[in-house]
N, C-alpha and C. Protein backbone atom coordinates (compact mmCIF):
# COMPACT_ATOMS: atom_id res chain seq x y z
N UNK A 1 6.52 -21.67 4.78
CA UNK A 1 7.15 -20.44 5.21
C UNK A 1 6.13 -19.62 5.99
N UNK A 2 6.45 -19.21 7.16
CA UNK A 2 5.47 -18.02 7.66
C UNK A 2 6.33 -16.97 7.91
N UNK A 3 5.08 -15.83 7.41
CA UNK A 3 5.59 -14.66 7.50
C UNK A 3 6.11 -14.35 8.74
N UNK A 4 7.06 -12.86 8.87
CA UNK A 4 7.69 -12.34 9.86
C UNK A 4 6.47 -11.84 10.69
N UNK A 5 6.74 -11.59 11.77
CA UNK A 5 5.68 -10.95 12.91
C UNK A 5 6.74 -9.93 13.68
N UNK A 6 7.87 -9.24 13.03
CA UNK A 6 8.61 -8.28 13.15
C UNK A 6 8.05 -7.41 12.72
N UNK A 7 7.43 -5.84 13.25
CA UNK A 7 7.23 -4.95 12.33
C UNK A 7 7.88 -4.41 11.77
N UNK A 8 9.24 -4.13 12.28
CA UNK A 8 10.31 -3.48 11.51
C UNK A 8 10.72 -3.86 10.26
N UNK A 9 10.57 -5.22 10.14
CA UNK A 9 10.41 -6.16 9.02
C UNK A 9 9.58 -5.63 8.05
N UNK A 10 8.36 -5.42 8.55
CA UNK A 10 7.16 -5.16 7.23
C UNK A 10 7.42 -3.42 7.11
N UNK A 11 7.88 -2.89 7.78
CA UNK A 11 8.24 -1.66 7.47
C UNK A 11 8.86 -1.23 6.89
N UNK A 12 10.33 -1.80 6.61
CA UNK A 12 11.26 -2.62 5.53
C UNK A 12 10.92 -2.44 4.35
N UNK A 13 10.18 -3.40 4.18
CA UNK A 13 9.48 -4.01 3.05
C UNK A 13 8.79 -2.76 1.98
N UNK A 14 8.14 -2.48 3.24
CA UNK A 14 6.87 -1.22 2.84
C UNK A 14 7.95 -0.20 1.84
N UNK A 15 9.30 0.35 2.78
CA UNK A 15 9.85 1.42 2.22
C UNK A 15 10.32 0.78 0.98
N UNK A 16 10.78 -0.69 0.54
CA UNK A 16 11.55 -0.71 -1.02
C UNK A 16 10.78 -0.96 -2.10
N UNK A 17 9.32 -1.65 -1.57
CA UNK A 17 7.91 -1.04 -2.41
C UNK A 17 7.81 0.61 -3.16
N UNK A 18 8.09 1.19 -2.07
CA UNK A 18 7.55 2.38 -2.73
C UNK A 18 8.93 2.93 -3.49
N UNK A 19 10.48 2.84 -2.70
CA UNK A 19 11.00 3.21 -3.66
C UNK A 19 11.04 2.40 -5.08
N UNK A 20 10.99 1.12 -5.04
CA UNK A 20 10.79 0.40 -6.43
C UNK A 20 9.94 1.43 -7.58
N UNK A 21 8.29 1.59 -6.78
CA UNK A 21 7.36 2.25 -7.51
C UNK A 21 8.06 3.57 -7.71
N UNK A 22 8.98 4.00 -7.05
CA UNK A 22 9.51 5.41 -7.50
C UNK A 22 10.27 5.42 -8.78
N UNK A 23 11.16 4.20 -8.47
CA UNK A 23 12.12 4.07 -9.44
C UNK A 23 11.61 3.55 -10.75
N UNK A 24 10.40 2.73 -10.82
CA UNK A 24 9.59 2.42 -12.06
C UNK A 24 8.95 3.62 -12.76
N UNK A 25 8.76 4.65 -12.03
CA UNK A 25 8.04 5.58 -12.49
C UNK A 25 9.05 6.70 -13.01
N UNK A 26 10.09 6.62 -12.66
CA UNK A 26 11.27 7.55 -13.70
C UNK A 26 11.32 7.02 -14.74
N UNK A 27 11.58 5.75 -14.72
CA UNK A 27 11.68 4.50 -15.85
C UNK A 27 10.21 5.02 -17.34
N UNK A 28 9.07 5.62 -16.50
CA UNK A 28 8.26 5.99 -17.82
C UNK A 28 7.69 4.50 -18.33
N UNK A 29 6.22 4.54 -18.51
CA UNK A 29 5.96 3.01 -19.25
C UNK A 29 6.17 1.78 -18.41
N UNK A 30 5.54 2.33 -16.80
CA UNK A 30 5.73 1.38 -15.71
C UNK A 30 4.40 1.63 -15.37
N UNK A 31 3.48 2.74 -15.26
CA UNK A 31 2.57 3.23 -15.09
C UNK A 31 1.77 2.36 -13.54
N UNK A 32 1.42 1.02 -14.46
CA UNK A 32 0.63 0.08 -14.04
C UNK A 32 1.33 -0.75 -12.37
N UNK A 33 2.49 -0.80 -12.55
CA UNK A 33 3.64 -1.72 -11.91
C UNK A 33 3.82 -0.34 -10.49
N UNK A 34 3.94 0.81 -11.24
CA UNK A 34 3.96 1.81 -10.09
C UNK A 34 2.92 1.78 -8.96
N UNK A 35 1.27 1.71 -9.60
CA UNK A 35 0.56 1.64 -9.15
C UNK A 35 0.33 0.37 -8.12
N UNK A 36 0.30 -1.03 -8.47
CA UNK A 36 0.54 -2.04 -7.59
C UNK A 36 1.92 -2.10 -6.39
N UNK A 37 2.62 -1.54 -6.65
CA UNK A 37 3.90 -1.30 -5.77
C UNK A 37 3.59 -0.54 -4.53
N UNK A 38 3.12 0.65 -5.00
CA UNK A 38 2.23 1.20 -3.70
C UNK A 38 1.12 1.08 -2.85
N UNK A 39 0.62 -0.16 -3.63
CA UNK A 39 -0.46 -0.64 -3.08
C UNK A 39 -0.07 -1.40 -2.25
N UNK A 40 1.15 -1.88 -2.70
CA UNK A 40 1.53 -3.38 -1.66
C UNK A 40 2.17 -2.39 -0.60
N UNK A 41 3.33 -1.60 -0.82
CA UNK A 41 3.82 -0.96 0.22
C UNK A 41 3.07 -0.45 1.38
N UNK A 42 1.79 -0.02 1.15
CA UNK A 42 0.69 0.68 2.16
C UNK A 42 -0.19 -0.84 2.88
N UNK A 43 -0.11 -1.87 1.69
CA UNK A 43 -0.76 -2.91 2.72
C UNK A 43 0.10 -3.38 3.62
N UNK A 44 2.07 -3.28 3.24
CA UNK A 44 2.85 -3.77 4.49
C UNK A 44 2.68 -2.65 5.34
N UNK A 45 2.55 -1.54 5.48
CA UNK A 45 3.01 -0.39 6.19
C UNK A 45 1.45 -0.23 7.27
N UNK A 46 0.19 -1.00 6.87
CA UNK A 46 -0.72 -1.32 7.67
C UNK A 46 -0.57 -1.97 8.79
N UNK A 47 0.07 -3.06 7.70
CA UNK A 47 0.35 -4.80 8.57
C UNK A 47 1.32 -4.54 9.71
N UNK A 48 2.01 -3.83 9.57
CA UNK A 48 3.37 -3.19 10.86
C UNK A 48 2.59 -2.43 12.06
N UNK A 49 1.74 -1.44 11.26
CA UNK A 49 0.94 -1.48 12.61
C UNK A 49 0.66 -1.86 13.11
N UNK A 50 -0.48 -2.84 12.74
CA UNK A 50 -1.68 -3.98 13.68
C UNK A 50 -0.76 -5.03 13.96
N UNK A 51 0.43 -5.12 13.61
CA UNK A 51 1.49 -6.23 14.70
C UNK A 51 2.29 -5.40 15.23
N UNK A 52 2.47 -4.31 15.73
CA UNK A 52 3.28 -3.70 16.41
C UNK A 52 2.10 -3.60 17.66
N UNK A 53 0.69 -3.06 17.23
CA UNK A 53 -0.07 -3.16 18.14
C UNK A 53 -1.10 -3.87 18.48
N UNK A 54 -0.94 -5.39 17.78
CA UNK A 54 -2.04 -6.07 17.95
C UNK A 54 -0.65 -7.47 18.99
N UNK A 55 0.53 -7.55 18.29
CA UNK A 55 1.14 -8.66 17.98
C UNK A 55 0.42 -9.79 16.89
N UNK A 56 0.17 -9.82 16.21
CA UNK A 56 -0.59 -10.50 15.32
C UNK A 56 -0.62 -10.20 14.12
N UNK A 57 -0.58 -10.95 13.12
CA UNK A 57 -0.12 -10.54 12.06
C UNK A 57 -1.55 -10.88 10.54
N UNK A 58 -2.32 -9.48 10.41
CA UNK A 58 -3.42 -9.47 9.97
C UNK A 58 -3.15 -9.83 8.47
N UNK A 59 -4.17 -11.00 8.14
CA UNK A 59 -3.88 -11.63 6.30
C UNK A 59 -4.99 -10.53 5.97
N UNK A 60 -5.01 -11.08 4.33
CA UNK A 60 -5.34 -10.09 3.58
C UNK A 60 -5.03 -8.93 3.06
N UNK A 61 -5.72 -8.43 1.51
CA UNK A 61 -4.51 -7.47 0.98
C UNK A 61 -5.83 -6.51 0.82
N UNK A 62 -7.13 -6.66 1.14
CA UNK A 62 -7.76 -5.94 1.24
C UNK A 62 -7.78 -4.17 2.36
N UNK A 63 -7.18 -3.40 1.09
CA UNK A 63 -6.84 -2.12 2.37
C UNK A 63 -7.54 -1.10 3.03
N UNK A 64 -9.11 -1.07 2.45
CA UNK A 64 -10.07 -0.66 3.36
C UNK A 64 -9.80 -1.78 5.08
N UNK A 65 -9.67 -2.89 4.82
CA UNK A 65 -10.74 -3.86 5.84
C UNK A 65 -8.96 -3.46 6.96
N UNK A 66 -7.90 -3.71 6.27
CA UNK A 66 -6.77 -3.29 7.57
C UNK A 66 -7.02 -1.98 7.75
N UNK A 67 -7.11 -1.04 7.01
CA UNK A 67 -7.47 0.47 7.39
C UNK A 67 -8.43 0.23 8.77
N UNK A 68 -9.80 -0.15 8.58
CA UNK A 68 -10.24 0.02 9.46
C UNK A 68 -9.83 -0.79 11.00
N UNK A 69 -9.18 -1.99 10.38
CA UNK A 69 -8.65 -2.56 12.26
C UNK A 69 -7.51 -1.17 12.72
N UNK A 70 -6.77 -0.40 11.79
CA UNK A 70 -6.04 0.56 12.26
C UNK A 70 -7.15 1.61 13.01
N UNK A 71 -7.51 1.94 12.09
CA UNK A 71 -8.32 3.47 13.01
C UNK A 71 -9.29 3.01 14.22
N UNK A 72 -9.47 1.53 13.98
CA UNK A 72 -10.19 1.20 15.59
C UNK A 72 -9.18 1.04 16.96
N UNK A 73 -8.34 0.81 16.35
CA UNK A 73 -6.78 1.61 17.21
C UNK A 73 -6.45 2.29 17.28
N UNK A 74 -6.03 3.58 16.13
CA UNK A 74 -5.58 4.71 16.49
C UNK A 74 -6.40 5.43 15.44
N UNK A 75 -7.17 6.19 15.88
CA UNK A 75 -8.09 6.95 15.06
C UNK A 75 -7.67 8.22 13.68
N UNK A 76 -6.32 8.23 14.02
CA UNK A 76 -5.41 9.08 13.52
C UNK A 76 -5.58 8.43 11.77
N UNK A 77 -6.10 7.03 11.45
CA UNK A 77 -5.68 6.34 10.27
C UNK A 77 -7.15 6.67 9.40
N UNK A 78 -8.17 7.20 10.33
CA UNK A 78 -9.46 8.19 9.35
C UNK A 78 -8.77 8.85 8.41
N UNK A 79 -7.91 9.58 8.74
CA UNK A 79 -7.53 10.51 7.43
C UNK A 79 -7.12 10.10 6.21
N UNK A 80 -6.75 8.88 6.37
CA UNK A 80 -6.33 8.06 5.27
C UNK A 80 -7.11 7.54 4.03
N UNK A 81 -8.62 7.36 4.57
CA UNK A 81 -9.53 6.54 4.21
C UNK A 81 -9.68 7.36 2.59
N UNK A 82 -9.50 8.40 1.84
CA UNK A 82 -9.43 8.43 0.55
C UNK A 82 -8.02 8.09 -0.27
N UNK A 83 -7.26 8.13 0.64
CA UNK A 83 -6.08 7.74 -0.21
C UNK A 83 -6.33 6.07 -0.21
N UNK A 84 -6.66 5.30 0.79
CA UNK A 84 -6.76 3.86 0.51
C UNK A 84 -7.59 3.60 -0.42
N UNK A 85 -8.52 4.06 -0.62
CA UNK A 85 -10.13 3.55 -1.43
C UNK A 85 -9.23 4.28 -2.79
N UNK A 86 -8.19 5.06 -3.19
CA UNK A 86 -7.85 5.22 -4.49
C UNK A 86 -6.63 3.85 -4.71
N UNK A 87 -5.57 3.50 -3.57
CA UNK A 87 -4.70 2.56 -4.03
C UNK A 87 -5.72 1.17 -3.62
N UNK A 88 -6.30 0.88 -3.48
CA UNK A 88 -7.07 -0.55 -2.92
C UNK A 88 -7.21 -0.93 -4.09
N UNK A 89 -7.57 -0.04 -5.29
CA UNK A 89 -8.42 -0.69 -6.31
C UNK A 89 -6.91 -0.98 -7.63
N UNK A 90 -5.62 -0.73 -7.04
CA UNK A 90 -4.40 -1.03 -7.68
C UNK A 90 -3.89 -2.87 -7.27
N UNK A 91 -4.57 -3.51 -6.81
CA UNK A 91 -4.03 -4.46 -6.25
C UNK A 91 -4.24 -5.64 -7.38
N UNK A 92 -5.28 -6.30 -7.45
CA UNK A 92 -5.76 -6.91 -8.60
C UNK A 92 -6.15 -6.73 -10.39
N UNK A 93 -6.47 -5.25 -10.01
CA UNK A 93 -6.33 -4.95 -11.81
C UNK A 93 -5.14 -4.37 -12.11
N UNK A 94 -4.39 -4.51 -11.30
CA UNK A 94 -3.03 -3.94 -12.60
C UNK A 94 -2.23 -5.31 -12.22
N UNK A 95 -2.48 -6.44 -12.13
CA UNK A 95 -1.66 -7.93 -12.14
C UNK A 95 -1.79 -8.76 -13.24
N UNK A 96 -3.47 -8.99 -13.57
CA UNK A 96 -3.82 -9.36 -14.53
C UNK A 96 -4.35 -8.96 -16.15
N UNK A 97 -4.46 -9.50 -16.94
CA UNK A 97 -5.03 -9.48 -18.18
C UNK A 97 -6.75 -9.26 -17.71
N UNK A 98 -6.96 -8.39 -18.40
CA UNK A 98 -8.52 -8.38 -18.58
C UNK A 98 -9.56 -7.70 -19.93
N UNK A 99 -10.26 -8.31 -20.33
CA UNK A 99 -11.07 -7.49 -21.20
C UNK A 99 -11.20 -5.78 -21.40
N UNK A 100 -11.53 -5.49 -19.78
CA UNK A 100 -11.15 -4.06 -19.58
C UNK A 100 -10.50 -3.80 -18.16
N UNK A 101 -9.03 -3.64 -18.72
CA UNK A 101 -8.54 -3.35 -17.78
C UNK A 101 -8.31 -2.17 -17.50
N UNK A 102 -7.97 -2.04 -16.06
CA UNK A 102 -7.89 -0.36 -15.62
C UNK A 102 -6.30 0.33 -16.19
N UNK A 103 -6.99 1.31 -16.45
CA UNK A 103 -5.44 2.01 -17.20
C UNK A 103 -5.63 3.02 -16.45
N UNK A 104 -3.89 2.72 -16.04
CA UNK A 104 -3.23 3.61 -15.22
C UNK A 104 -2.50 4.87 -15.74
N UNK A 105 -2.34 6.46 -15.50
CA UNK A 105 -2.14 6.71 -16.51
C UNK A 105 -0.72 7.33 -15.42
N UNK A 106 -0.06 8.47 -16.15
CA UNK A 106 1.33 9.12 -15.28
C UNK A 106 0.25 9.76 -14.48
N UNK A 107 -0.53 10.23 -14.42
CA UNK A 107 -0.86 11.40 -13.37
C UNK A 107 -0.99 10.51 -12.14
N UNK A 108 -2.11 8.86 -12.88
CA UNK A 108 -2.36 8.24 -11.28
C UNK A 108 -1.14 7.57 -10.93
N UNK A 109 -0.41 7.37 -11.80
CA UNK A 109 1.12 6.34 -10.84
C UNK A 109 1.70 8.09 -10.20
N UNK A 110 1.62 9.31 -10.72
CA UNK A 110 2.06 10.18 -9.61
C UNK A 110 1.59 10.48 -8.27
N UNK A 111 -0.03 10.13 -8.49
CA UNK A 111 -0.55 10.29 -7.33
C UNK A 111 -0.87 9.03 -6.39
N UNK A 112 -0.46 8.02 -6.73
CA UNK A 112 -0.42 6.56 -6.05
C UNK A 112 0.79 7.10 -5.06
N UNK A 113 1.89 7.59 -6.07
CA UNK A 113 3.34 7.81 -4.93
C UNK A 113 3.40 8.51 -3.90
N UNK A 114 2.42 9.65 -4.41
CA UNK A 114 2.12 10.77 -3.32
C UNK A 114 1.33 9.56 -2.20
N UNK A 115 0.29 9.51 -2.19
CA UNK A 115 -0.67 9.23 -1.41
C UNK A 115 0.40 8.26 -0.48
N UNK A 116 0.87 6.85 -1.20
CA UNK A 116 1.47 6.15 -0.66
C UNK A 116 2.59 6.73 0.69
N UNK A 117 3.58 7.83 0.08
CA UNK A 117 4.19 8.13 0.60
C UNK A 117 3.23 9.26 1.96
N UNK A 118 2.42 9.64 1.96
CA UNK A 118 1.59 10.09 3.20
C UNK A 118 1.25 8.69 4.16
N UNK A 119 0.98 8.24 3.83
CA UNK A 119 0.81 6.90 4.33
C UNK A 119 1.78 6.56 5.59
N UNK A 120 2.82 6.68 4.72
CA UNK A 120 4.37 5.72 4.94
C UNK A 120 4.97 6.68 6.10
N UNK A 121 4.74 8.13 5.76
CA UNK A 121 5.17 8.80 6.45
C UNK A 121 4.66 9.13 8.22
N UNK A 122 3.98 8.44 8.24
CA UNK A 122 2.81 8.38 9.17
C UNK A 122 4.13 7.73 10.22
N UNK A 123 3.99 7.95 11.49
CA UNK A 123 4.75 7.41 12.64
C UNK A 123 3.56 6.92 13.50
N UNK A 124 4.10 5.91 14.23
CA UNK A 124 3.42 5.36 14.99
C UNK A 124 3.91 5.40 15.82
C-alpha cells in the first residue's frame, strides 16, 4: 500500500485525529490515547504541507525534524516549535508498556488539544 500524496487527504486525516482526541478526552480516563491522537494529527497536518509544497510525501513521525522542513518553507511554522517539542514526546511513550512510563495527566491531554488545535488551525 502507498500512502496518499493528496494533501487534502492528510488534512482529512489530521482533523478526525484530533476530533477522536477530543472525543476521548470527554470520555475521561483516555488521558494517554488523547495525547498520541494529537500527536499523530499534527504529524498529518505537517505532512500536507511539505506535499502540498514539496509534492513529496515526507516519512517519519519525528515532529521536530518535519517542523523544521516546514519553517525552511514557510517561516511562519517557528512559532510552533514549543508546541511540537511538547506533542513530539506523545508519540512513542504513550503506545507502549514501560518501566516508567510517561503519565499523562487531564491538564496535559487539555493542553495537547489546545496546542494541536493551533497547529491545525494554521492555513496554508
Amino acid at each position: 500500500m502507498v500512502d496518499s500524496k493528496v494533501y487534502e487527504e492528510w488534512i482529512e486525516k489530521a482533523q478526525t485525529d484530533l476530533r477522536g482526541a477530543i472525543i476521548l478526552f470527554e470520555a475521561m480516563g483516555t488521558e494517554e490515547l488523547v495525547a498520541f491522537h494529537c500527536q499523530q494529527a499534527v504529524e498529518k497536518y505537517l505532512k500536507a504541507f511539505l506535499i502540498k509544497k514539496t509534492g513529496v510525501l515526507h516519512g517519519g513521525h519525528y515532529l521536530m525534524g518535519l517542523l523544521k522542513k516546514c519553517y525552511q518553507i514557510e517561516e511562519h511554522f517557528k512559532e510552533f516549535v514549543n508546541y511540537i517539542t511538547f506533542l513530539n514526546s506523545y508519540y512513542i511513550e504513550t503506545r507502549y508498556p514501560s518501566e516508567e512510563g510517561l503519565v499523562v495527566d487531564i491538564d496535559d491531554a487539555r493542553q495537547c488539544i489546545e496546542y494541536a488545535k493551533e497547529v491545525l488551525n494554521y492555513s496554508f
